[in-house]
C-alpha atoms as a PDB file:
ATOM      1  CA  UNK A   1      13.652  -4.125 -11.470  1.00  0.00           C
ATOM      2  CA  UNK A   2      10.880  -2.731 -13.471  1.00  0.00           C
ATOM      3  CA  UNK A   3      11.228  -1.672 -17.092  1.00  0.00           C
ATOM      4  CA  UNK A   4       9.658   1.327 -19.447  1.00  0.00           C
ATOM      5  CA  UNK A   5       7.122  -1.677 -20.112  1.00  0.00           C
ATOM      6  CA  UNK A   6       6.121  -2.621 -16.697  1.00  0.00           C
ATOM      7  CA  UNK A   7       6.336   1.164 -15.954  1.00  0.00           C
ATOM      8  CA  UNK A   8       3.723   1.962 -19.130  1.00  0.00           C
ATOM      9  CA  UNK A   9       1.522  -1.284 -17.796  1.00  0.00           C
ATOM     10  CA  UNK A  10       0.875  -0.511 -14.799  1.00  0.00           C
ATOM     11  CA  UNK A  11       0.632   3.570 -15.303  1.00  0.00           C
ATOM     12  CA  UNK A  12      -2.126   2.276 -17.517  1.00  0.00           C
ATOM     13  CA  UNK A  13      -4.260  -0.448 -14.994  1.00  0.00           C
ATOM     14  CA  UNK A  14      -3.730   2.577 -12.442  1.00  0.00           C
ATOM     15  CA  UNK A  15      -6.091   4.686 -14.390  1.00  0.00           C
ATOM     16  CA  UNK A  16      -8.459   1.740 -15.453  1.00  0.00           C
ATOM     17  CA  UNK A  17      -8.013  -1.315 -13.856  1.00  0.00           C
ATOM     18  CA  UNK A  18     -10.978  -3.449 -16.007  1.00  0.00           C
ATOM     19  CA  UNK A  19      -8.668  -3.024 -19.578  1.00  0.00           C
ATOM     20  CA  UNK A  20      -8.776  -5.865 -21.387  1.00  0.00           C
ATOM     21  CA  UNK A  21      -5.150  -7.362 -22.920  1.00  0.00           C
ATOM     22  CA  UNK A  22      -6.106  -6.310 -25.614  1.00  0.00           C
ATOM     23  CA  UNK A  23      -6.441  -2.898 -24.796  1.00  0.00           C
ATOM     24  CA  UNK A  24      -3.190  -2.703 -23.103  1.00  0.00           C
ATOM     25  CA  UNK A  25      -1.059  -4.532 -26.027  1.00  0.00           C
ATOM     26  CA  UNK A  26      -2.522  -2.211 -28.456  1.00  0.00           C
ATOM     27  CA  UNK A  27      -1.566   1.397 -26.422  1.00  0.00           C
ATOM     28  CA  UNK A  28       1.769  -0.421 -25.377  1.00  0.00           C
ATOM     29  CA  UNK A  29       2.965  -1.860 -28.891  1.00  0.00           C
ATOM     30  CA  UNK A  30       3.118  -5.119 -27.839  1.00  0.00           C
ATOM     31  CA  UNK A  31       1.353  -8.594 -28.046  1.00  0.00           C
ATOM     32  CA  UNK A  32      -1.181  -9.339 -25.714  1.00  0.00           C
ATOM     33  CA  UNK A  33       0.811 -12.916 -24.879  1.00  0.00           C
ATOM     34  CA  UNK A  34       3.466  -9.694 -23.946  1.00  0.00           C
ATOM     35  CA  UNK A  35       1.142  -8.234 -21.864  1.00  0.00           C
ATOM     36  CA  UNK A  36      -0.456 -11.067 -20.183  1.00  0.00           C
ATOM     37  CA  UNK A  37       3.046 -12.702 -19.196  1.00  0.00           C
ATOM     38  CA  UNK A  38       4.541  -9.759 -17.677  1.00  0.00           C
ATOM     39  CA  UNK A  39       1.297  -9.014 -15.606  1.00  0.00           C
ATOM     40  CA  UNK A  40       1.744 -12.651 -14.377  1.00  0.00           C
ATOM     41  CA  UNK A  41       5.387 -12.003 -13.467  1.00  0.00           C
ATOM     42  CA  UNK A  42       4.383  -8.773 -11.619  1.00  0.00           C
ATOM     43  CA  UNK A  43       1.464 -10.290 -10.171  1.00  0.00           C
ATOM     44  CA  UNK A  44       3.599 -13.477  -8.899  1.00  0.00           C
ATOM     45  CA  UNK A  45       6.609 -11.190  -7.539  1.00  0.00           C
ATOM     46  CA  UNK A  46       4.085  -9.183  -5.691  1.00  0.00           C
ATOM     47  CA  UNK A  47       4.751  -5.673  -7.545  1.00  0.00           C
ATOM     48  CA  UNK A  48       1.437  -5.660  -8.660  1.00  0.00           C
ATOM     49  CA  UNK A  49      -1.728  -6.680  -7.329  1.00  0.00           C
ATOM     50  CA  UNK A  50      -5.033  -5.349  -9.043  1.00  0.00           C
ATOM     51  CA  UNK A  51      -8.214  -3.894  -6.552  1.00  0.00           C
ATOM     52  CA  UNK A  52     -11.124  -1.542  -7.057  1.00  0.00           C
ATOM     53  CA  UNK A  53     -10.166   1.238  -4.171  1.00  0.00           C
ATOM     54  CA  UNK A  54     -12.466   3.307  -2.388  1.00  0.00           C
ATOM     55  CA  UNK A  55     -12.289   6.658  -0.581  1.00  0.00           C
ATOM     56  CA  UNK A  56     -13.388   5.133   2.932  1.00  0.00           C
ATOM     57  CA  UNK A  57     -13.959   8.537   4.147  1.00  0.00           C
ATOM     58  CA  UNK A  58     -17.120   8.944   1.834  1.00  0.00           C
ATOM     59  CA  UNK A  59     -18.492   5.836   2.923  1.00  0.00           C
ATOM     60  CA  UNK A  60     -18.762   7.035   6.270  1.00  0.00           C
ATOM     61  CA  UNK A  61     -15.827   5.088   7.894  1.00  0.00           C
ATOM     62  CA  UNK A  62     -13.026   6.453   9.852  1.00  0.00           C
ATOM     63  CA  UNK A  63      -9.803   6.268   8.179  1.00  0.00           C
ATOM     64  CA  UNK A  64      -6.553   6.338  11.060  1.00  0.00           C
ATOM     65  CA  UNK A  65      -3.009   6.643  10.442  1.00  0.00           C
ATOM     66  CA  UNK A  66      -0.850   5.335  13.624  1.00  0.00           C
ATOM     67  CA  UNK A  67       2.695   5.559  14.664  1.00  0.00           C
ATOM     68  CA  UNK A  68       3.824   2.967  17.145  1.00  0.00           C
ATOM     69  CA  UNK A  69       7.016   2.627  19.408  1.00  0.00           C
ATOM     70  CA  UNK A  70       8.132  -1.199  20.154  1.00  0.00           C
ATOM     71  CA  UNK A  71       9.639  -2.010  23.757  1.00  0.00           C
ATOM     72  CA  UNK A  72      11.313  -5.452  24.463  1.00  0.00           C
ATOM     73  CA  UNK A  73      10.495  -7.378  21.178  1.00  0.00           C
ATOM     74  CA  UNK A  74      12.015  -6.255  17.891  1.00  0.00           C
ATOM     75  CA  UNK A  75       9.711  -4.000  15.491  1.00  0.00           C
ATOM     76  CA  UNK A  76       9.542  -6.674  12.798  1.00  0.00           C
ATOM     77  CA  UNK A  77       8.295  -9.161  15.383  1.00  0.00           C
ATOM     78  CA  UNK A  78       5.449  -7.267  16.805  1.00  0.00           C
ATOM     79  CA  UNK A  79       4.384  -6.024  13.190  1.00  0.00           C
ATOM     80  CA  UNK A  80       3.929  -9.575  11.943  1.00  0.00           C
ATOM     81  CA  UNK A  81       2.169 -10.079  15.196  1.00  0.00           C
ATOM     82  CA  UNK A  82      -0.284  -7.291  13.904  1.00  0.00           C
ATOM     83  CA  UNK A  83      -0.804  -8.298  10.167  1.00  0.00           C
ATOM     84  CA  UNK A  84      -3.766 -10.633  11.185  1.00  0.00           C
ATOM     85  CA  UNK A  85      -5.714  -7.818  12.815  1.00  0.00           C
ATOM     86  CA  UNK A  86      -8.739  -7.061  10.053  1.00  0.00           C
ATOM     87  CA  UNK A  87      -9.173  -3.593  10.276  1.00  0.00           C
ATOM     88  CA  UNK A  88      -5.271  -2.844   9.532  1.00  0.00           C
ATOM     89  CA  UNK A  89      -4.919  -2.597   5.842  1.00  0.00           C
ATOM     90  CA  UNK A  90      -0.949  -1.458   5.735  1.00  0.00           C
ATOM     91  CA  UNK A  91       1.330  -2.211   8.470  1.00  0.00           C
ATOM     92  CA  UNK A  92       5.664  -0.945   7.381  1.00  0.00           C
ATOM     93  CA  UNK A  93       8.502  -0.818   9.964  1.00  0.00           C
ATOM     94  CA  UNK A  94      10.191   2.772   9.681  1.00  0.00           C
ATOM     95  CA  UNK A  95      13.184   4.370  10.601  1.00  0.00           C
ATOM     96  CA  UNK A  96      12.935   7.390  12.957  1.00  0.00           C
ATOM     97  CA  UNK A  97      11.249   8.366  16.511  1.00  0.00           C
ATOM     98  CA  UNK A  98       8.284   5.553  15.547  1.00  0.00           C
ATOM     99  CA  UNK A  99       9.098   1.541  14.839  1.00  0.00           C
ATOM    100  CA  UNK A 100       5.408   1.317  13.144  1.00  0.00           C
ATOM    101  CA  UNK A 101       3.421   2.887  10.684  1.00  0.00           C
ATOM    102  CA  UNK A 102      -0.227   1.152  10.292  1.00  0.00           C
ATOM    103  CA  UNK A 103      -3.118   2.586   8.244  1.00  0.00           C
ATOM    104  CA  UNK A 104      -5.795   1.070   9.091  1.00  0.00           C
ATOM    105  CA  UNK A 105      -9.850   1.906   8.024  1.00  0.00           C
ATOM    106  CA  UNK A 106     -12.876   1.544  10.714  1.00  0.00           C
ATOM    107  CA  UNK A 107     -16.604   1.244   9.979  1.00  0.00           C
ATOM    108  CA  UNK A 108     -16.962   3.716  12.882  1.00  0.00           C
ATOM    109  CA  UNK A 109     -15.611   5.734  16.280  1.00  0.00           C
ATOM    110  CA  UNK A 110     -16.762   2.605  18.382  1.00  0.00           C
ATOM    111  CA  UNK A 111     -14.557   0.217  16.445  1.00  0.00           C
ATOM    112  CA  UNK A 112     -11.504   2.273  16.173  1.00  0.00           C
ATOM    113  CA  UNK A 113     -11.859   2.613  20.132  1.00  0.00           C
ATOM    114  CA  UNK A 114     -11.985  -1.350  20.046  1.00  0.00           C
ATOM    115  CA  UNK A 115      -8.485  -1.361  17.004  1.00  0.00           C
ATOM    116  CA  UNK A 116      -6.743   1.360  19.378  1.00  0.00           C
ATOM    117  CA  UNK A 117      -7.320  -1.194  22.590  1.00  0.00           C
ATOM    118  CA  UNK A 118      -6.604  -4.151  20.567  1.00  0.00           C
ATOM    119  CA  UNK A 119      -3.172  -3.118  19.565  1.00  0.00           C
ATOM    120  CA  UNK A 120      -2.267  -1.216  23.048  1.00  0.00           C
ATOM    121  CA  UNK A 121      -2.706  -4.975  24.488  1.00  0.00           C
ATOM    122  CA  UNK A 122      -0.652  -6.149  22.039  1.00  0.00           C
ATOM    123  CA  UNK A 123       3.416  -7.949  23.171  1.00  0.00           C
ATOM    124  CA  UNK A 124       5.935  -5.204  22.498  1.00  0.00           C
ATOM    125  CA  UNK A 125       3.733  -1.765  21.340  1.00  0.00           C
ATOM    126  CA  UNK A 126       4.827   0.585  23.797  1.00  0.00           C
ATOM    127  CA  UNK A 127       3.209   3.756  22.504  1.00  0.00           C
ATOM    128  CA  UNK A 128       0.620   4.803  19.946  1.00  0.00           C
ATOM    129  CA  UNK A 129       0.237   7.944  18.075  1.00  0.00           C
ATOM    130  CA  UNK A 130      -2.934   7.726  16.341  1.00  0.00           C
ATOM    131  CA  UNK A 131      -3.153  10.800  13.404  1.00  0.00           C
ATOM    132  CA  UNK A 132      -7.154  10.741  11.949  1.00  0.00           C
ATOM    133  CA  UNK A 133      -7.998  11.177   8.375  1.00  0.00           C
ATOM    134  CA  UNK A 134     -10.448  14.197   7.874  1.00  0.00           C
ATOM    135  CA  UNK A 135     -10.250  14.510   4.268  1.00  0.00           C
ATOM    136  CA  UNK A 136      -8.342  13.129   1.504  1.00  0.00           C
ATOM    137  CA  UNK A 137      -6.669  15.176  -0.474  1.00  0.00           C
ATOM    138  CA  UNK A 138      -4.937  12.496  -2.822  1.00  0.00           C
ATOM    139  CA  UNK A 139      -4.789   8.782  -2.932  1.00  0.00           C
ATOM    140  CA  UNK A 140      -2.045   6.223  -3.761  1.00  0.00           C
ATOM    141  CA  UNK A 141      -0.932   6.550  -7.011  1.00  0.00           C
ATOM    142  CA  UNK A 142       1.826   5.076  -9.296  1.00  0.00           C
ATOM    143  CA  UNK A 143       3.035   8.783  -9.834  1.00  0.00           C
ATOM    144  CA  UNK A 144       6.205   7.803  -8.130  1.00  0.00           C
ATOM    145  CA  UNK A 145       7.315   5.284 -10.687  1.00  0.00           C
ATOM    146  CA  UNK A 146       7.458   7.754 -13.555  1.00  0.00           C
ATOM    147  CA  UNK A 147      10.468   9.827 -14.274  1.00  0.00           C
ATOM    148  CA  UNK A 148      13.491   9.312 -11.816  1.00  0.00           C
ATOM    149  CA  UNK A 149      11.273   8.967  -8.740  1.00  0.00           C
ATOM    150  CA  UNK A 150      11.335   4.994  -7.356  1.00  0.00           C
ATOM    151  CA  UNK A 151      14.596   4.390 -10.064  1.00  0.00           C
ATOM    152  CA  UNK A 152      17.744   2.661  -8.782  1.00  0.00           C
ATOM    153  CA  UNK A 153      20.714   4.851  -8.560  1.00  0.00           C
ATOM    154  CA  UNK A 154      22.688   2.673 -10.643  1.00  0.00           C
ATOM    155  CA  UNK A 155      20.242   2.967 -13.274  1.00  0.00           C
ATOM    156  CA  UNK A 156      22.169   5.084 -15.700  1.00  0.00           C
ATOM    157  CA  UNK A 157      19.121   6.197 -17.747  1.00  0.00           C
ATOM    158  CA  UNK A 158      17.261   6.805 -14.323  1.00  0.00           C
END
């Protein structure tokens, strides 16, 4: 579970991910040994993980979401099955009419033609329903951890 202090940390790296301890201990109120040991812990428990982002759509690439359907191997095996492939960025099993959900970011039309191929050959992916980015109107945030959005239920102050 997260706390109001990994909350405030990480609100804080989402708008600037180059502060310094430093800078984060002193807008926090707490040490920067504070701050560097709970960015370890979040780093090492996989809640947190720090990258420069880019809108891939104004480099020129094409950005794809796609919904897949699984046939005669189970969802989970056929997504780890499809975590190797470079071009697939996020891959999450999902309840509903789809097993899948991949994102997944191509330099261009020619190799998303090659992706789409790639994963059709693929053990188990029955269907794909490919859904093309055409503009971005917001990114991933950390908006959802603020407030009661992302809290436990039996978090009584959530």
């Amino acid at each position: 579970m997260l706390d109001d202090l990994d909350r405030r940390l990480i609100e804080m790296l989402a708008r600037d991910g180059r502060r310094s301890f430093a800078s984060l201990a002193e807008e926090s109120g707490v040490s920067q040994s504070t701050v560097r040991t709970r960015l370890a812990r979040l780093r090492e428990d996989d809640a947190l993980q720090i990258v420069a982002l880019c809108n891939a759509l104004l480099l020129g690439h094409q950005v794809v979401r796609l919904l897949l359907r699984v046939r005669n191997l189970t969802p989970r095996s056929v997504a780890n099955g499809l975590l190797g492939i470079t071009q697939i960025n996020h891959v999450a099993l999902v309840a509903g009419s789809h097993d899948l959900y991949l994102e997944a970011t191509c330099r261009d039309q020619p190799q998303l033609i090659d992706l789409m191929d790639e994963i059709r050959r693929h053990p188990g992916v029955a269907a794909i329903q490919p859904i093309i980015v055409t503009s971005l109107a917001k990114d991933y945030t950390w908006e959802g951890l603020r407030g009661t959005a992302g809290q436990s239920i039996s978090d009584p102050d959530g």
